[in-house]
Protein backbone atom coordinates (compact mmCIF):
# COMPACT_ATOMS: atom_id res chain seq x y z
CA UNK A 1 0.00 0.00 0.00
CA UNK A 2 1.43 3.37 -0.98
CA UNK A 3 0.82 6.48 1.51
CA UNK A 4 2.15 9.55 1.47
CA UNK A 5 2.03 11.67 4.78
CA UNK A 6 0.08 14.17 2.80
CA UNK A 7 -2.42 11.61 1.84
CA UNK A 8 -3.47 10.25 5.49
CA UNK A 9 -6.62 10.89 7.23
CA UNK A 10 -7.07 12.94 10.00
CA UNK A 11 -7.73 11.00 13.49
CA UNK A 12 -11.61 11.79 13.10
CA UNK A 13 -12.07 10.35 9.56
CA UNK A 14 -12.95 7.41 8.38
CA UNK A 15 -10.62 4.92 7.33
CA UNK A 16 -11.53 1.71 5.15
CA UNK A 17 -10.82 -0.66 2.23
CA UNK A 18 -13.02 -1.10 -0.40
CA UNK A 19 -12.55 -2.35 -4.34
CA UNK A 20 -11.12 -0.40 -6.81
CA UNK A 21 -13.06 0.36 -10.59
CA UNK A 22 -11.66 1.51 -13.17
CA UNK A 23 -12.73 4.84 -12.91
CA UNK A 24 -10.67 4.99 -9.83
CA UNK A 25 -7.26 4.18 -12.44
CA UNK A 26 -6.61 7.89 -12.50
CA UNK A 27 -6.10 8.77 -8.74
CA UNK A 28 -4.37 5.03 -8.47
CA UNK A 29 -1.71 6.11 -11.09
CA UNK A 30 -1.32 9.25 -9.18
CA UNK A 31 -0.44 7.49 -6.05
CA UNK A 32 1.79 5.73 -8.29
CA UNK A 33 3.61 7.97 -9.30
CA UNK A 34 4.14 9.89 -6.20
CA UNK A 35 5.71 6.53 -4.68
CA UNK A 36 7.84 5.80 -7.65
CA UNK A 37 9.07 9.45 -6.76
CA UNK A 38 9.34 8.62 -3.18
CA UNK A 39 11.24 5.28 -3.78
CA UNK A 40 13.80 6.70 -5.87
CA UNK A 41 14.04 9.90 -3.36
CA UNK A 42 14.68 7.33 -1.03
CA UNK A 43 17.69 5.69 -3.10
CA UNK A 44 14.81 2.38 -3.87
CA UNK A 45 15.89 1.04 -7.84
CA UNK A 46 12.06 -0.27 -7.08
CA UNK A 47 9.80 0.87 -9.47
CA UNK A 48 12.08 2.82 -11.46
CA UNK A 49 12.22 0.60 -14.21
CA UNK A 50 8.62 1.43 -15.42
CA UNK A 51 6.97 -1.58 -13.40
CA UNK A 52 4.78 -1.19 -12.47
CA UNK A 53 2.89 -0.18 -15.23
CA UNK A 54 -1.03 1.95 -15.93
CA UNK A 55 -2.20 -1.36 -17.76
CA UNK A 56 -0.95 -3.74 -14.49
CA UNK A 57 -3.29 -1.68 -12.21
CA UNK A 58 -5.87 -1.54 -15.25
CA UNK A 59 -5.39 -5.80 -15.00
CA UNK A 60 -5.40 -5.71 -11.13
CA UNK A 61 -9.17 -4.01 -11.22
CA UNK A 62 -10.44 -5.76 -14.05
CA UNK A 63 -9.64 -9.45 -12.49
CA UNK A 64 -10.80 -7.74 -8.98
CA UNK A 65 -7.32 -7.82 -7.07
CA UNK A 66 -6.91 -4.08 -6.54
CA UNK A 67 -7.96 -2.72 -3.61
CA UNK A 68 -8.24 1.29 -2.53
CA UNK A 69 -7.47 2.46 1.46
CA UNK A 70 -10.07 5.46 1.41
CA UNK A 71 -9.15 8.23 4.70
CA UNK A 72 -12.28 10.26 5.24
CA UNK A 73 -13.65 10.82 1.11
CA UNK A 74 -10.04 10.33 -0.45
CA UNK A 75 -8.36 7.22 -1.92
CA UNK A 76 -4.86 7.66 -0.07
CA UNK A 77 -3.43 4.06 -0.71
CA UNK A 78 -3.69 1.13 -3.91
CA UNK A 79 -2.38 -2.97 -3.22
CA UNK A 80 -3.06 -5.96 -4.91
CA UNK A 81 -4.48 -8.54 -3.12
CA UNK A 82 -4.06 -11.85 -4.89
CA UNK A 83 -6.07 -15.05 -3.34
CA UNK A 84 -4.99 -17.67 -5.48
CA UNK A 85 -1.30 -17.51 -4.53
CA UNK A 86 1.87 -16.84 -6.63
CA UNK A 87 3.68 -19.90 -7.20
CA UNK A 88 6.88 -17.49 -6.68
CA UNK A 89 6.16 -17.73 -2.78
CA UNK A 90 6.40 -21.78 -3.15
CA UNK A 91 10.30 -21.64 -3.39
CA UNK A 92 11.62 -19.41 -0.26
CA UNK A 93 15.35 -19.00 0.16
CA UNK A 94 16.86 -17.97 3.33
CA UNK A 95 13.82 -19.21 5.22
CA UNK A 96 11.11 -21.32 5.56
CA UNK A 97 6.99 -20.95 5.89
CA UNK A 98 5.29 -21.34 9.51
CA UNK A 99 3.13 -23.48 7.44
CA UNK A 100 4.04 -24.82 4.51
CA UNK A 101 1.70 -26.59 1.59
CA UNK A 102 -1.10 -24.41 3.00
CA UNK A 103 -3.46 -22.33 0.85
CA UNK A 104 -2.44 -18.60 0.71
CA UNK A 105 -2.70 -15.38 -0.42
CA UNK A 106 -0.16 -12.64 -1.83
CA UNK A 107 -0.15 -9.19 -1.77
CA UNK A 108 1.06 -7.55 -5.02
CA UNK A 109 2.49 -3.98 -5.48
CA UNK A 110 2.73 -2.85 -2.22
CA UNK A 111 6.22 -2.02 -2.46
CA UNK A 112 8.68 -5.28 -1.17
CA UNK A 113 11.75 -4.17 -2.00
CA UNK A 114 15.18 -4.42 0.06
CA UNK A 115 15.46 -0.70 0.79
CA UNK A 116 11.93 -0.17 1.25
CA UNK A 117 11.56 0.21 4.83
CA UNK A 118 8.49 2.39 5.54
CA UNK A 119 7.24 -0.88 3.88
CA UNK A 120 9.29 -3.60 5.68
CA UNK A 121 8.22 -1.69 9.13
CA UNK A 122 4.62 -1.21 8.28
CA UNK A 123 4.00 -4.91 7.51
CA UNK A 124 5.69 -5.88 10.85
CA UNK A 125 3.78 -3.54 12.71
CA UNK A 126 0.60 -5.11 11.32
CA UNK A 127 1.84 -8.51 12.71
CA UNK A 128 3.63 -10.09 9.39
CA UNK A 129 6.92 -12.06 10.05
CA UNK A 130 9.68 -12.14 7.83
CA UNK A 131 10.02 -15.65 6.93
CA UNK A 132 12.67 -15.39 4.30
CA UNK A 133 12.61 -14.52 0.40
CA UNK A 134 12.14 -15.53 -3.03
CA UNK A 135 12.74 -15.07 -6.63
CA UNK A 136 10.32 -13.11 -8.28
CA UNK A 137 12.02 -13.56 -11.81
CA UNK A 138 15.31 -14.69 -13.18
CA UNK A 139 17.79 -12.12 -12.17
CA UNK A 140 19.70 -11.63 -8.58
CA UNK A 141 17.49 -8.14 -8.36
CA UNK A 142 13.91 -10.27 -8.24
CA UNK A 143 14.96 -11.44 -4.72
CA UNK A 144 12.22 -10.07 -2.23
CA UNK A 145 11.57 -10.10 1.17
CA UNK A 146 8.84 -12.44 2.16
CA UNK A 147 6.36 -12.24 4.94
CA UNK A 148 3.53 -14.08 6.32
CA UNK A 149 0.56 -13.19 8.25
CA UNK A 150 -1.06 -16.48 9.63
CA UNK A 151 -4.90 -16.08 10.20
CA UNK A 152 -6.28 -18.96 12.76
């Protein structure tokens, strides 16, 4: 999920998840953008190489993956919430599952990288444990952190 402080909700505001449409693609790619800006500010290569793209986030609403965080009547935050797995996450290096063979869900475009840690602390503060990571493609830079969140 990408937030910028500019973007949060006050205290008093409502703050909730709901599914993004495509109309929604415009302030998504805004939010975007700012991050890819943020990333790189931050010395990130994540995102910089023009992944993702308008059409991934175009795919992500149209197979109903993409999720909006709304703060009060804004959309401040965009992730991809994939319940059929990525058959990436079956292969974990430097680690191992709590519970592995189980069915699972991944969250896509949220930001994973290495030097992404507004990301890396966010996810632990939500309960997520760093279990390892994996190979998202063929290169040395497609190795990503891993986490997992087991609901009982």
């Amino acid at each position: 999920m990408v937030v910028t402080m500019k973007q949060t909700a006050k205290a008093t505001e409502a703050t909730y998840m709901r599914k993004a449409t495509l109309e929604d693609l415009d302030r998504i790619w805004e939010i975007v953008e700012d991050a890819r800006a943020l990333l790189k500010a931050d010395g990130s290569e994540q995102w910089q190489n023009g992944y993702p793209t308008r059409l991934t986030f175009q795919q992500d609403i149209e197979f109903g993956n993409c999720y909006l965080m709304i703060a009060g009547d804004r959309i401040a935050g965009t992730v991809t919430l994939m319940p059929q797995g990525d058959t990436h996450y079956n292969y974990i290096v430097d680690g191992e599952w709590a519970m592995p063979g189980h069915p699972f869900a991944t969250i896509h475009r949220i930001a994973t990288h290495d030097k992404n840690d507004r990301v890396h602390n966010l996810v632990q503060n939500f309960g997520f444990v760093k279990r390892g990571k994996v190979y998202t493609g063929p290169t040395p830079d497609d190795l990503r952190n891993v986490y997992e969140l087991n609901l009982k």
